[in-house]
N, C-alpha and C. Protein backbone atom coordinates (compact mmCIF):
# COMPACT_ATOMS: atom_id res chain seq x y z
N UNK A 1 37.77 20.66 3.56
CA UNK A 1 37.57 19.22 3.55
C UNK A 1 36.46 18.88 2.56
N UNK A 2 36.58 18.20 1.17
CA UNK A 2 35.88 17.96 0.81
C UNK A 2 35.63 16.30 0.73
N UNK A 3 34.61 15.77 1.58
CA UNK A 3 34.29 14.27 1.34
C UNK A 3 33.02 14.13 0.33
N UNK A 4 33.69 13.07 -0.45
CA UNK A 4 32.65 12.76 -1.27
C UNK A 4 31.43 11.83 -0.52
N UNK A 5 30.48 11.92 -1.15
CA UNK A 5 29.39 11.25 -0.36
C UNK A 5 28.62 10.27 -1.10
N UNK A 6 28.78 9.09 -0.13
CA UNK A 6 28.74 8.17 -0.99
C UNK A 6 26.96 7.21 -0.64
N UNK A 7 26.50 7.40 -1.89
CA UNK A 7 25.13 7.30 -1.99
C UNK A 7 24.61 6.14 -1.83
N UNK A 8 25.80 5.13 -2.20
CA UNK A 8 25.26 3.24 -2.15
C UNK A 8 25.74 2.92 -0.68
N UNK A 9 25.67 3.70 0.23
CA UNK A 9 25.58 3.30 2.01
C UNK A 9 24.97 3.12 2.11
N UNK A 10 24.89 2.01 2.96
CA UNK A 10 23.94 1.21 3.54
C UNK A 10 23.14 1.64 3.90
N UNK A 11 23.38 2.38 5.12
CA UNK A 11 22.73 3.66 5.96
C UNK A 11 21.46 4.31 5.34
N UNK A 12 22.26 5.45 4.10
CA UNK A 12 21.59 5.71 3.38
C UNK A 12 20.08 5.03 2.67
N UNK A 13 20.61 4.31 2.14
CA UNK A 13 19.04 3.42 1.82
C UNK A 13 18.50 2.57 2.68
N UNK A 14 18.76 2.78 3.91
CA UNK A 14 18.08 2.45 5.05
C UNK A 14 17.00 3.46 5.38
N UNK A 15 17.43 4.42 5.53
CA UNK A 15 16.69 5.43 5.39
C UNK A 15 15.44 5.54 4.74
N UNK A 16 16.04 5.66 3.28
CA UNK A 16 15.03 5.59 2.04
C UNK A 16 14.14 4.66 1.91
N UNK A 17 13.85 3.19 2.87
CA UNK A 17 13.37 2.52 2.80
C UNK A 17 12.35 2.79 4.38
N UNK A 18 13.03 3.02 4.87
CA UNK A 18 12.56 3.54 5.52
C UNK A 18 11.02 4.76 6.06
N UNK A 19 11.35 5.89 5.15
CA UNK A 19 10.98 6.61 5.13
C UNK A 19 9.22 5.99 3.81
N UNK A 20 9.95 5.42 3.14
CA UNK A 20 9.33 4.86 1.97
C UNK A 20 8.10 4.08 3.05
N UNK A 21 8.58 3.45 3.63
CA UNK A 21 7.38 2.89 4.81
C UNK A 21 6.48 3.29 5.92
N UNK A 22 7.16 4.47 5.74
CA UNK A 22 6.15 5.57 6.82
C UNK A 22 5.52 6.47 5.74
N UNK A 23 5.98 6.79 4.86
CA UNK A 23 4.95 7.40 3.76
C UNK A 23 3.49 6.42 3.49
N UNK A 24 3.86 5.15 3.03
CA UNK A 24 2.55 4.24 2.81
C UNK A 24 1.88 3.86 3.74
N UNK A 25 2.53 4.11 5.00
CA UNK A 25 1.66 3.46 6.58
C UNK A 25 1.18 4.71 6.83
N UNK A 26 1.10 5.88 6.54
CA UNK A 26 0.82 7.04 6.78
C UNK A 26 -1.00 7.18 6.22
N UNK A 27 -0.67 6.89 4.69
CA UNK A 27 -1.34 7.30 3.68
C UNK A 27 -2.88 6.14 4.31
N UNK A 28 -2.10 4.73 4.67
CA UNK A 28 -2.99 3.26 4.85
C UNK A 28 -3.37 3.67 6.12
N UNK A 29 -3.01 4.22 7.29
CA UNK A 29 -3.34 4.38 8.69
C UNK A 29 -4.65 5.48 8.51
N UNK A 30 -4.21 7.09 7.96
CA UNK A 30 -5.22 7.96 7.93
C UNK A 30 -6.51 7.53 6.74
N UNK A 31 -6.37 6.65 5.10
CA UNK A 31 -7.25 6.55 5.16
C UNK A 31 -8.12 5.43 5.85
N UNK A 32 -7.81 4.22 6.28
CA UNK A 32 -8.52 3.49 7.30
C UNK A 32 -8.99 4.34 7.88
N UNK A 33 -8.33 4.99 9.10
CA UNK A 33 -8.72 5.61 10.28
C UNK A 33 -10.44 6.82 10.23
N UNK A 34 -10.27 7.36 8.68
CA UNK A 34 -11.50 8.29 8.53
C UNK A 34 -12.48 7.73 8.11
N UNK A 35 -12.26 5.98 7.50
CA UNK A 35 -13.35 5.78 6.99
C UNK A 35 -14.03 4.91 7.97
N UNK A 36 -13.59 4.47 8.91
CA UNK A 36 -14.00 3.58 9.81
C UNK A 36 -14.72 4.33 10.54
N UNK A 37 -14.63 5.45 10.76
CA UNK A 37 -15.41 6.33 11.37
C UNK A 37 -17.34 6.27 10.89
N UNK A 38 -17.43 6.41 9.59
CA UNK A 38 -18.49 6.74 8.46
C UNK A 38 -19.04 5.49 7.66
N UNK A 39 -18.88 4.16 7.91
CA UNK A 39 -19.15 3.40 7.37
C UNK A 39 -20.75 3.18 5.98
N UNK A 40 -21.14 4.12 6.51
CA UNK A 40 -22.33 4.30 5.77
C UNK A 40 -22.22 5.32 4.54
N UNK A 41 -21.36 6.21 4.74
CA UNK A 41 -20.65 7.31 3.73
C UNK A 41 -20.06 6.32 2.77
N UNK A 42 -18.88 5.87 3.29
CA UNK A 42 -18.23 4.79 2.53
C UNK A 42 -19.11 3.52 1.91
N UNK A 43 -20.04 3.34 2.51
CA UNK A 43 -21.05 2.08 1.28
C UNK A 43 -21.42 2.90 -0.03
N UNK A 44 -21.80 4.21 0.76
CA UNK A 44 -22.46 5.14 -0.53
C UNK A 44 -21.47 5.15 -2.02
N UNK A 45 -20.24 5.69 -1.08
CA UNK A 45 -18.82 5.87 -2.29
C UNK A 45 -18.41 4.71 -2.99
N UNK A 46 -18.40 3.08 -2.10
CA UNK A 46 -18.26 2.28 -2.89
C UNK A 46 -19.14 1.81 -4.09
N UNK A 47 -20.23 2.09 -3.98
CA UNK A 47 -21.51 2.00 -5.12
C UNK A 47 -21.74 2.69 -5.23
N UNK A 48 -21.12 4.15 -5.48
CA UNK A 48 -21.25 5.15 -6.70
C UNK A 48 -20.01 4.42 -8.08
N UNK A 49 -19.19 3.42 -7.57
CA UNK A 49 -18.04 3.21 -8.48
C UNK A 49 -19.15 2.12 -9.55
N UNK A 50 -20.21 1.32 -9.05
CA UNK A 50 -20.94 0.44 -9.82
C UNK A 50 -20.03 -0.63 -10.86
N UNK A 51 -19.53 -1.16 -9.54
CA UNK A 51 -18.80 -2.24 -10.00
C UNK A 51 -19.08 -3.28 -9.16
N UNK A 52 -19.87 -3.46 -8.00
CA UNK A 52 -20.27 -4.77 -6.96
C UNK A 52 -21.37 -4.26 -6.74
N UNK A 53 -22.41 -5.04 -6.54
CA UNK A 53 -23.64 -5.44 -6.15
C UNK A 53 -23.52 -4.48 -4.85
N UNK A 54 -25.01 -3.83 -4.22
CA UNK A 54 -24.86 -2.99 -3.30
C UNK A 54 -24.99 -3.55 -1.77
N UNK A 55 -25.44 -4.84 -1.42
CA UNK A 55 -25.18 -5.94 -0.60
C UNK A 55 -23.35 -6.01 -0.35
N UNK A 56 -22.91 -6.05 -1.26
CA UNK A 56 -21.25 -6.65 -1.00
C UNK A 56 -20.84 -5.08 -0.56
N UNK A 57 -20.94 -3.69 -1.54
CA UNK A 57 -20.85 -2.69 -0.48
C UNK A 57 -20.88 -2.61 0.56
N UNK A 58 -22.00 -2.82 1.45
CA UNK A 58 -22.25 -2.70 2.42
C UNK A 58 -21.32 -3.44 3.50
N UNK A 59 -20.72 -4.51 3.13
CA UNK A 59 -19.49 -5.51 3.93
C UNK A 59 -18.34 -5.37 3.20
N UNK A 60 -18.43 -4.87 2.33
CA UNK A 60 -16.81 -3.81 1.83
C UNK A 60 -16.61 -2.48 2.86
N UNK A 61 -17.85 -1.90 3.18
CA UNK A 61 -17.68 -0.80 3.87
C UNK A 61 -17.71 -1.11 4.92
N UNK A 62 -17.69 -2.31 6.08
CA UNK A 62 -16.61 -2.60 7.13
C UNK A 62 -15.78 -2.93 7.36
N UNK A 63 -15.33 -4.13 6.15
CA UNK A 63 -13.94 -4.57 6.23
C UNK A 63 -12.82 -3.42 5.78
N UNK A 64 -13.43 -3.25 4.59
CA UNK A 64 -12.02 -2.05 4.21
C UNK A 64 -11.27 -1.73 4.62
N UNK A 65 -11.95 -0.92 6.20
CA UNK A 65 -10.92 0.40 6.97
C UNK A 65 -9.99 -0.23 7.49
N UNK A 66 -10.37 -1.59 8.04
CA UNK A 66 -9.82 -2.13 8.98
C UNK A 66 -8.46 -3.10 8.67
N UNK A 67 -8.80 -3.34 7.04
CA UNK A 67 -7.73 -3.86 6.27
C UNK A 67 -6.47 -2.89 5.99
N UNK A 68 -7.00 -1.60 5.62
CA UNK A 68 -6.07 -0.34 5.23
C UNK A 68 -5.32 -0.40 7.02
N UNK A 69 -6.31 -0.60 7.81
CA UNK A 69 -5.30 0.02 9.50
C UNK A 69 -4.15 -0.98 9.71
N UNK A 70 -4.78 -2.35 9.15
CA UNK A 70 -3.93 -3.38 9.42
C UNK A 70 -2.32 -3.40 8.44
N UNK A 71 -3.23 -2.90 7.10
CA UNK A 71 -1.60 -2.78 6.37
C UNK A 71 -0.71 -1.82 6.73
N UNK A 72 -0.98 -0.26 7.04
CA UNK A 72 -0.38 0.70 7.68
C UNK A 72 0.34 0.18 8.61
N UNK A 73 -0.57 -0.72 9.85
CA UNK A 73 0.40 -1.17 10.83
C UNK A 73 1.38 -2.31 10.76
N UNK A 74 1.20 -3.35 9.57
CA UNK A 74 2.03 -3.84 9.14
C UNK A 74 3.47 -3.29 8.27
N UNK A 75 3.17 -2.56 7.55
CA UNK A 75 4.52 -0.98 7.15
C UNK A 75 5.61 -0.92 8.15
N UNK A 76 4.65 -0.85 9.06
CA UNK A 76 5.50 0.36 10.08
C UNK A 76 6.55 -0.83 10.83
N UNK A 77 5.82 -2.04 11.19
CA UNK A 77 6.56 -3.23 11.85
C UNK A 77 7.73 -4.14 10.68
N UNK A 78 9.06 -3.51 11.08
CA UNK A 78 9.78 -3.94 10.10
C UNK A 78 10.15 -5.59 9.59
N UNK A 79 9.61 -6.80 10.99
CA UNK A 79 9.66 -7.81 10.46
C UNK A 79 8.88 -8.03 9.31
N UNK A 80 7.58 -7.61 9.32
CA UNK A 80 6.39 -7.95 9.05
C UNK A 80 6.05 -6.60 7.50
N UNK A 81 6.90 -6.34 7.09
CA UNK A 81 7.07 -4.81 6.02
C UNK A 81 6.51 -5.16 5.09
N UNK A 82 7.26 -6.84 4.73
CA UNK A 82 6.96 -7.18 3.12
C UNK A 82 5.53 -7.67 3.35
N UNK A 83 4.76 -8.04 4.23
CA UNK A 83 3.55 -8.33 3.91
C UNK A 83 2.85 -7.36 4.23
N UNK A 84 3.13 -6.40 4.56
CA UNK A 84 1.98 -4.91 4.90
C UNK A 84 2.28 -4.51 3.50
N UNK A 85 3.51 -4.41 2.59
CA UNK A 85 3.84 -3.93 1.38
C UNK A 85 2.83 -5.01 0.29
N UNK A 86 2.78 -6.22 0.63
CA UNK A 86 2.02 -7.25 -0.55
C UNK A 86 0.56 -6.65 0.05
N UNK A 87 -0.22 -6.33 1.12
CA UNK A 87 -1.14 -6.03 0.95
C UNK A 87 -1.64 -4.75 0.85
N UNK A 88 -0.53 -3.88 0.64
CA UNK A 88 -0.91 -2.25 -0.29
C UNK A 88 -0.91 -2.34 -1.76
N UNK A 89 -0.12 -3.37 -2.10
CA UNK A 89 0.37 -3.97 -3.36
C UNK A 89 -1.66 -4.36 -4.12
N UNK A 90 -2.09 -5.08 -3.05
CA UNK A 90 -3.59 -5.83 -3.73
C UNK A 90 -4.79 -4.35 -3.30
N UNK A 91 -4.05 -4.20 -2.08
CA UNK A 91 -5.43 -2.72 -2.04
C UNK A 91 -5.17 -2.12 -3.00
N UNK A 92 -4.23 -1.52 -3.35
CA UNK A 92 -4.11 -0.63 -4.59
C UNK A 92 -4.86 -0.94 -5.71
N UNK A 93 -3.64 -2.42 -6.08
CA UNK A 93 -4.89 -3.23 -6.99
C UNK A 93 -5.89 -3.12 -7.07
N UNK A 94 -6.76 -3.37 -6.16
CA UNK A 94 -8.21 -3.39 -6.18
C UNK A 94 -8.62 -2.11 -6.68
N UNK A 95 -8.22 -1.10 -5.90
CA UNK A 95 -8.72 0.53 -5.81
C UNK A 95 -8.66 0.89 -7.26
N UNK A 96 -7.55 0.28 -7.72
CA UNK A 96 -7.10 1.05 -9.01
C UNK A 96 -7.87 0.78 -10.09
N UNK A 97 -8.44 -0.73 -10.32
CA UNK A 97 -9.23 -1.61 -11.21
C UNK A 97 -10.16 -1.42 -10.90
N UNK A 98 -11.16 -1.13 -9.77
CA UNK A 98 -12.57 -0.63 -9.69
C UNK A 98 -12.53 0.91 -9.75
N UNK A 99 -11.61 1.80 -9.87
CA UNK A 99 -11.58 3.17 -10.57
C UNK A 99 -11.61 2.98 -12.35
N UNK A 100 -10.69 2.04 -12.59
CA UNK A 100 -10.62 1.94 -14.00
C UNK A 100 -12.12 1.18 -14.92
N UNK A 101 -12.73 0.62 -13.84
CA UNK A 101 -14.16 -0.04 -13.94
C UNK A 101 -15.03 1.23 -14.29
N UNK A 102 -15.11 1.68 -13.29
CA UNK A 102 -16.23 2.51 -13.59
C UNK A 102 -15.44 3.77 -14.58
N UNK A 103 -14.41 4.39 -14.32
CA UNK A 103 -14.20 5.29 -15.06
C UNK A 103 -14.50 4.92 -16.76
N UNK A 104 -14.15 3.71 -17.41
CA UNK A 104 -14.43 3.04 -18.63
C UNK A 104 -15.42 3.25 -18.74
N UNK A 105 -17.06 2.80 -17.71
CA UNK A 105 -18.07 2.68 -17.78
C UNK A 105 -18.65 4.10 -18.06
N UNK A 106 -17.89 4.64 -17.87
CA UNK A 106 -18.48 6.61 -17.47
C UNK A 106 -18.68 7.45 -16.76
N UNK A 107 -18.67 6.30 -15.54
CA UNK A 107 -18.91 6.56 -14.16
C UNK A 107 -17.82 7.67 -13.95
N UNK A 108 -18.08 8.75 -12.98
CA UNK A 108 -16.89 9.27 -12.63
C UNK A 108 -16.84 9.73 -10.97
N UNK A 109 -17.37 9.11 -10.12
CA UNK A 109 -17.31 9.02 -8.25
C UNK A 109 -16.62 10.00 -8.12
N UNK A 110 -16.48 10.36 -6.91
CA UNK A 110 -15.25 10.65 -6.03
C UNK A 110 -14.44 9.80 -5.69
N UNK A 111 -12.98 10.09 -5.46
CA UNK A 111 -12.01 8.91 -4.84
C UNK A 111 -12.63 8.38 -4.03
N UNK A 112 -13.26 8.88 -2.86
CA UNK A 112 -13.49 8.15 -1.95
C UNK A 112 -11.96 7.65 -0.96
N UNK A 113 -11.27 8.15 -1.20
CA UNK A 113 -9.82 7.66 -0.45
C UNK A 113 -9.57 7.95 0.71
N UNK A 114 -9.97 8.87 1.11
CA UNK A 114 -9.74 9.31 2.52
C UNK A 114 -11.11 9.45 3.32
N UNK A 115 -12.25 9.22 2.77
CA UNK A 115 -13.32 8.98 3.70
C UNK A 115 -14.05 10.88 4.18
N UNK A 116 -14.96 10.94 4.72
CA UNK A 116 -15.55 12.28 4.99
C UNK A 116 -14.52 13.39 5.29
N UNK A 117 -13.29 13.30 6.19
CA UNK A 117 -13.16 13.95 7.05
C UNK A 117 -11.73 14.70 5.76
N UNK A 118 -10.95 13.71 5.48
CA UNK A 118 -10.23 14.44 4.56
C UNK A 118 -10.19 14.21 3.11
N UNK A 119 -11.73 13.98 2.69
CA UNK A 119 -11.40 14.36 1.03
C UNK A 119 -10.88 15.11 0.43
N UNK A 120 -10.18 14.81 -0.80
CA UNK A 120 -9.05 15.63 -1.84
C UNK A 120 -10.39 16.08 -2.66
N UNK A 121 -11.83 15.61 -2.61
CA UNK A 121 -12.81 16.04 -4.08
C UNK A 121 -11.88 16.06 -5.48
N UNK A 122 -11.12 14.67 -5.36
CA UNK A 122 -10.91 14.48 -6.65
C UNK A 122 -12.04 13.20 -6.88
N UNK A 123 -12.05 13.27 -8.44
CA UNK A 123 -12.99 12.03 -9.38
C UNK A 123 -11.54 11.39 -9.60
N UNK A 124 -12.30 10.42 -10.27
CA UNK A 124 -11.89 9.12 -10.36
C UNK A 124 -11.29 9.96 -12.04
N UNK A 125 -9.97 9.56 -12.37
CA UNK A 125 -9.17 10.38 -13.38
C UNK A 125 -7.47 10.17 -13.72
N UNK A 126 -7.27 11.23 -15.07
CA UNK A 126 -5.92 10.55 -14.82
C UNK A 126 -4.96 10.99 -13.63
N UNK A 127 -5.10 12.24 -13.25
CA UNK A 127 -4.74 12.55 -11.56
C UNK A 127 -4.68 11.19 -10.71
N UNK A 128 -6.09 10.70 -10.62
CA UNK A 128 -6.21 9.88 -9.65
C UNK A 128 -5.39 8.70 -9.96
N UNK A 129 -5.16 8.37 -10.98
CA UNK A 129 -4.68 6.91 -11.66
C UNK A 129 -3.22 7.10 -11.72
N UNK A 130 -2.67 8.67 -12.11
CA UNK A 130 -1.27 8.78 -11.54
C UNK A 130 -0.84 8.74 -9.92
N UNK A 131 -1.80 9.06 -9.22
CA UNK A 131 -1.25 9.03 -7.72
C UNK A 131 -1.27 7.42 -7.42
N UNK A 132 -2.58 6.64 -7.97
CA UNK A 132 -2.45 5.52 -7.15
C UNK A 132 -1.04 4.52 -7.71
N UNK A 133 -0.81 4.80 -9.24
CA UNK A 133 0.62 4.31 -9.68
C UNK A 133 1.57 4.46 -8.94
N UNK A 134 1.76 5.38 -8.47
CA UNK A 134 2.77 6.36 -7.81
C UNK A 134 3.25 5.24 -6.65
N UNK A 135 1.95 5.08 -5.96
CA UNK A 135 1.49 4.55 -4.48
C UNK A 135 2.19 3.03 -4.66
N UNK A 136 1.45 2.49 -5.42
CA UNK A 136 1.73 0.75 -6.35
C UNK A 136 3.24 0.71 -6.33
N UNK A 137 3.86 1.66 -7.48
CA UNK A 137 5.50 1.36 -7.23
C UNK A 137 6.10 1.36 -6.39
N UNK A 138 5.55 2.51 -5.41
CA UNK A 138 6.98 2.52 -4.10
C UNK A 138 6.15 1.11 -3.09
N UNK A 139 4.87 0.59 -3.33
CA UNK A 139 4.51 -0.41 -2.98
C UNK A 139 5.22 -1.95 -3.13
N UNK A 140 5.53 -1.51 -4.50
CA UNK A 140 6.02 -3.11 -5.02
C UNK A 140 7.42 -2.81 -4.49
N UNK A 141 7.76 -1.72 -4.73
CA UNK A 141 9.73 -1.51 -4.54
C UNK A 141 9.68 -2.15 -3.37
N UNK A 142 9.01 -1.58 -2.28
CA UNK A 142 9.39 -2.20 -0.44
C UNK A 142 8.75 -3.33 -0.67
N UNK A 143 7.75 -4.19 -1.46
CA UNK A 143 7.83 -5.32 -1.12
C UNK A 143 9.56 -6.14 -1.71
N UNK A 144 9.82 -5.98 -2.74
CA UNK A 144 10.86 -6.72 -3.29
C UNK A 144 11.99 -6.08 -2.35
N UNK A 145 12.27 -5.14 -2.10
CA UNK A 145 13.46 -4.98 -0.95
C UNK A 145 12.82 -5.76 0.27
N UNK A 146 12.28 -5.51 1.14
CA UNK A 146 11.76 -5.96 2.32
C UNK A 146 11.68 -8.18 1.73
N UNK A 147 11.76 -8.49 0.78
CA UNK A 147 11.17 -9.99 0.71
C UNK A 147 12.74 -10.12 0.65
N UNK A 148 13.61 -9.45 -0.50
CA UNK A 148 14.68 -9.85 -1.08
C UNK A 148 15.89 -9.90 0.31
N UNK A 149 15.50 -8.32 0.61
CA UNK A 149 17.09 -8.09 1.35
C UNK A 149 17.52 -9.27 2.34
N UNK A 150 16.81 -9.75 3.44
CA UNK A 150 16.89 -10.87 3.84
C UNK A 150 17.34 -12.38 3.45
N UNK A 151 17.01 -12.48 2.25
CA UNK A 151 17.60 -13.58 1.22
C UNK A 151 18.91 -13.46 0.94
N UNK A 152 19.08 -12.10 0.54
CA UNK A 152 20.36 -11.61 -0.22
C UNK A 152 21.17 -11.90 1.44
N UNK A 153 21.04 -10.87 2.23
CA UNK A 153 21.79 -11.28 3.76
C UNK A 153 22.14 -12.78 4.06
N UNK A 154 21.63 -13.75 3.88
CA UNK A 154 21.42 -15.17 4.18
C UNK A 154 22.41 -15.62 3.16
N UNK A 155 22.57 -15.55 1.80
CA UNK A 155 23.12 -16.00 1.01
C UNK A 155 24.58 -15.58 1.27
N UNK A 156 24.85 -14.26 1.58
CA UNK A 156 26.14 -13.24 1.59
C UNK A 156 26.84 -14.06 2.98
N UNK A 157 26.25 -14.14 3.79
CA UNK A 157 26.74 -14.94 4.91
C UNK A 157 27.14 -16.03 4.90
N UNK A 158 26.77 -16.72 4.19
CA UNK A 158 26.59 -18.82 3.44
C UNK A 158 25.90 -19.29 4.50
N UNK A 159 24.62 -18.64 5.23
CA UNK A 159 24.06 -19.48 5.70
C UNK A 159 23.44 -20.79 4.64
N UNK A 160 23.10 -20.37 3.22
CA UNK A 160 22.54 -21.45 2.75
C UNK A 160 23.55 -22.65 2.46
N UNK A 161 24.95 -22.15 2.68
CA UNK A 161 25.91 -23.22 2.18
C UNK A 161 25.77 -24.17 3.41
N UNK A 162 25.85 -24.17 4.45
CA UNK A 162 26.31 -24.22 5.76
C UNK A 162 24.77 -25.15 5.73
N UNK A 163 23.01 -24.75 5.84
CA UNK A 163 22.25 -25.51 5.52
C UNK A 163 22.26 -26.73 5.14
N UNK A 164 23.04 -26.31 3.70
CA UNK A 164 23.34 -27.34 2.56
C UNK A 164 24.03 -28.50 3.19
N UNK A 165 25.19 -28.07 3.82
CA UNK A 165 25.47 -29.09 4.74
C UNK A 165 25.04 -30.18 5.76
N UNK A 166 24.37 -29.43 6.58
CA UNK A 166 23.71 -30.35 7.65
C UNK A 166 22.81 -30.93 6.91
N UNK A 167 22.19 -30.94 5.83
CA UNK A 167 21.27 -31.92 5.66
C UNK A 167 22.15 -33.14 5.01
N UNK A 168 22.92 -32.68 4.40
CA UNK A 168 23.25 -33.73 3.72
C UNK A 168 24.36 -34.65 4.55
């Protein structure tokens, strides 16, 4: 019996989207989770990057963790995907542009990404700038699936035709 297997199932990239969302709620849950622990470690790491005043550190290094726990747990909750995905989308952002800050400057930190307990002891580099890319795309991908697919569903159905109607 040979069945061909057919890759544009639904199923299938259910999965993949899937999985795609427990990878980034993974990555957003554990590093929140170690740095919230160390808050004072983490002021240190954020002003070794010498890109904010060491006052705003210090209230970067409480909010942070708690933003990373919140997007992880937004990932994982599939109503709520595309906005845990738009705000891995701006953490990244951020992370990536105050690496590229100081790395320009000369500076070269530690990631700082995972907080005391599981540092990689990578610097701030092109390593580092390929992983967080890495992170960003499958970031943006689940936001535009997770915003789109729903639209696309709505349209395929004619709920918007059917809308269109009752108002008018």
């Amino acid at each position: 019996m040979n069945k061909k297997r057919n890759l544009s199932s639904p199923s299938r990239w259910r999965w993949g989207w899937l999985s795609l969302s427990v990878v980034l709620a993974v990555v957003f849950v554990v590093a929140g989770s170690t740095k919230v622990l160390y808050p004072t470690e983490l002021e240190k790491a954020i002003w070794a990057y010498h890109v904010i005043p060491p006052r705003y550190a210090h209230w970067g290094s409480l909010i942070l963790p708690w933003g990373e726990l919140l997007v992880g747990g937004l990932l994982l909750w599939p109503r709520r995907r595309s906005v845990g995905a738009a705000g891995a989308i701006l953490l990244l952002s951020l992370f990536t542009a105050a690496g590229i800050l100081a790395w320009t400057q000369g500076f070269r930190p530690g990631c700082g990404c995972f907080g005391r307990v599981l540092e990689w002891g990578q610097e701030i580099g092109p390593t580092w700038l390929v992983r967080n890319l890495l992170f960003m795309v499958g970031a943006v991908a689940l936001f535009l699936h997770s915003f789109l697919h729903p639209l696309r569903e709505a349209v395929s159905q004619g709920s918007f035709s059917r809308m269109r109607k009752e108002v008018s």
